[in-house]
Protein backbone atom coordinates (compact mmCIF):
# COMPACT_ATOMS: atom_id res chain seq x y z
CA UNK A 1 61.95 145.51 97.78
CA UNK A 2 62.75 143.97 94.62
CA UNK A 3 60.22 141.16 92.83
CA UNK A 4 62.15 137.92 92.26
CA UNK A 5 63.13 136.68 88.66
CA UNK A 6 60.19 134.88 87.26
CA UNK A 7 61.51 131.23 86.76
CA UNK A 8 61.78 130.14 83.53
CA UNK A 9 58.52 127.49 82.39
CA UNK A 10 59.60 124.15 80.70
CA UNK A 11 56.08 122.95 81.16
CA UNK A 12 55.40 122.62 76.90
CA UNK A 13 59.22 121.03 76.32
CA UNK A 14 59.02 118.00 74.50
CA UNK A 15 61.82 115.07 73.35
CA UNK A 16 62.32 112.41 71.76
CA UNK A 17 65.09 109.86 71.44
CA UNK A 18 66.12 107.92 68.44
CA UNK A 19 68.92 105.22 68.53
CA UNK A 20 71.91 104.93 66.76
CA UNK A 21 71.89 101.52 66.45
CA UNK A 22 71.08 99.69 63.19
CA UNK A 23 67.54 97.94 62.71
CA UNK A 24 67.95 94.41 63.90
CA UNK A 25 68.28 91.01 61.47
CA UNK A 26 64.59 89.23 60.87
CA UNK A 27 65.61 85.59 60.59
CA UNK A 28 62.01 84.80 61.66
CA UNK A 29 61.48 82.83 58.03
CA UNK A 30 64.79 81.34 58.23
CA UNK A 31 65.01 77.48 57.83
CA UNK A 32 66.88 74.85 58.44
CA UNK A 33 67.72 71.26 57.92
CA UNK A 34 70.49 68.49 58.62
CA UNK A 35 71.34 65.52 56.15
CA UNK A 36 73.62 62.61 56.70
CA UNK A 37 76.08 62.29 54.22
CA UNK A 38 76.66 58.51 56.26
CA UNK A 39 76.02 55.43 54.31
CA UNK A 40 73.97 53.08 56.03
CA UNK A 41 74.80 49.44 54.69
CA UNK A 42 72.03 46.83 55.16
CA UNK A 43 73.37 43.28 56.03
CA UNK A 44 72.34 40.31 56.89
CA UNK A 45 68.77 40.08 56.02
CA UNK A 46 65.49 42.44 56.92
CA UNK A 47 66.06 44.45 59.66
CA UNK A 48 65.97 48.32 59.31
CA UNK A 49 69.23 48.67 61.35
CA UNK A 50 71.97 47.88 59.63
CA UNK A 51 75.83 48.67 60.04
CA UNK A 52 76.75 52.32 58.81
CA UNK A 53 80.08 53.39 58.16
CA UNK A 54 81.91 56.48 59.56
CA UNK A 55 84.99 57.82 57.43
CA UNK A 56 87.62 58.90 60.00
CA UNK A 57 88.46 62.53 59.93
CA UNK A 58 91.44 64.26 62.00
CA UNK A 59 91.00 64.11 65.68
CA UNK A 60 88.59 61.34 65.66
CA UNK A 61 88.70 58.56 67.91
CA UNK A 62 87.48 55.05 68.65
CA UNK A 63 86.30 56.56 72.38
CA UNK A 64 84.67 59.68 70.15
CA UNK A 65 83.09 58.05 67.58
CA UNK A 66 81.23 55.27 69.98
CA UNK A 67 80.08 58.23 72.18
CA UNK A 68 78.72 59.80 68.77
CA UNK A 69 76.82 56.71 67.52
CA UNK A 70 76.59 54.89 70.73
CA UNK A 71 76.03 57.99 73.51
CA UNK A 72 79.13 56.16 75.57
CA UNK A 73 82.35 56.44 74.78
CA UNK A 74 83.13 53.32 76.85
CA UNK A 75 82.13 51.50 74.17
CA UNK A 76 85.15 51.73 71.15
CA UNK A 77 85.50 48.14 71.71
CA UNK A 78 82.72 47.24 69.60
CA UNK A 79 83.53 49.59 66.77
CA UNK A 80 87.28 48.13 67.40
CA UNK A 81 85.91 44.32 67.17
CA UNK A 82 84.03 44.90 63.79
CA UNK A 83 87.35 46.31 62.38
CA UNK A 84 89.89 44.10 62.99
CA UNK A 85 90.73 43.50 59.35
CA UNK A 86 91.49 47.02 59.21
CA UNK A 87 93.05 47.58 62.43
CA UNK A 88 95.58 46.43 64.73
CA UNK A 89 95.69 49.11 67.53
CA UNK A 90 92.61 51.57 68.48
CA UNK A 91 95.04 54.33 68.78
CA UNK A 92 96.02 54.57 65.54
CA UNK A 93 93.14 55.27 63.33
CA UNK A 94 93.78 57.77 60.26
CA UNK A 95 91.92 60.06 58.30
CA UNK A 96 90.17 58.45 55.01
CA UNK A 97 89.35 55.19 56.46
CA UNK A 98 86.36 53.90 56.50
CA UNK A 99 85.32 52.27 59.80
CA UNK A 100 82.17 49.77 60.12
CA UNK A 101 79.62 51.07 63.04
CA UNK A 102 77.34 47.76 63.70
CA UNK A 103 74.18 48.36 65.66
CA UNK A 104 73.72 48.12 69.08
CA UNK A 105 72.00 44.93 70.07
CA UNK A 106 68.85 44.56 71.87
CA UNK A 107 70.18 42.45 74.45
CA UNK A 108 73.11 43.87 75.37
CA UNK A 109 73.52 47.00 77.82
C-alpha cells in the first residue's frame, strides 16, 4: 500500500489587491457662487421691487421668460403688456432687445 501525496499547505499565503484606478478628485473646498448680471430698475417711488429688464437671447420666449421670473409661463401677457412700445406680436421677439419684467402685484393671482 502506497501513502497518499501529502496535499500541498496554503495556510501562510497572503494577498493583497491594489486598484488601477486613479485617486479620486477632492472638490471638498470647492466654492461656489451665482451673480445676476440683470439690471433691476427702480420706478415709481420706494418700493424694493422694481421692474428689471431681461435682454432676449436666442430661443427665448415671452411663455419662457414669464415662467423664469414669474414660475408660470401662462403669464407672457404681462411681460407682453409692459412692452408694447417695443412690440407688436409676442412671437417675434429677437436677440439684443431689452424687454421690461414689472413685478408681480400683490393682489393679483
Amino acid at each position: 500500500m502506497s501513502t497518499p501525496p501529502k496535499k500541498p499547505d496554503f495556510s501562510n499565503v497572503q494577498s493583497r489587491v491594489t486598484g488601477t484606478e486613479a485617486p479620486r478628485a477632492d472638490f471638498s473646498n470647492v466654492q461656489s457662487s451665482v451673480t445676476s448680471s440683470e439690471e433691476t430698475i427702480h420706478e415709481g417711488g420706494g418700493g424694493s421691487q422694481g421692474v428689471q429688464v431681461h435682454t432676449v437671447v436666442r430661443g427665448d420666449t415671452l411663455s419662457g421668460i414669464a415662467k423664469h421670473y414669474y414660475g408660470k409661463a401662462g403669464m407672457w401677457p404681462i411681460i407682453f403688456e409692459a412692452n408694447r412700445d417695443k412690440l407688436d406680436n409676442p412671437d417675434l421677439i429677437h436677440p439684443g432687445q431689452e424687454l421690461k419684467i414689472p413685478p408681480l402685484e400683490a393682489d393679483k393671482d
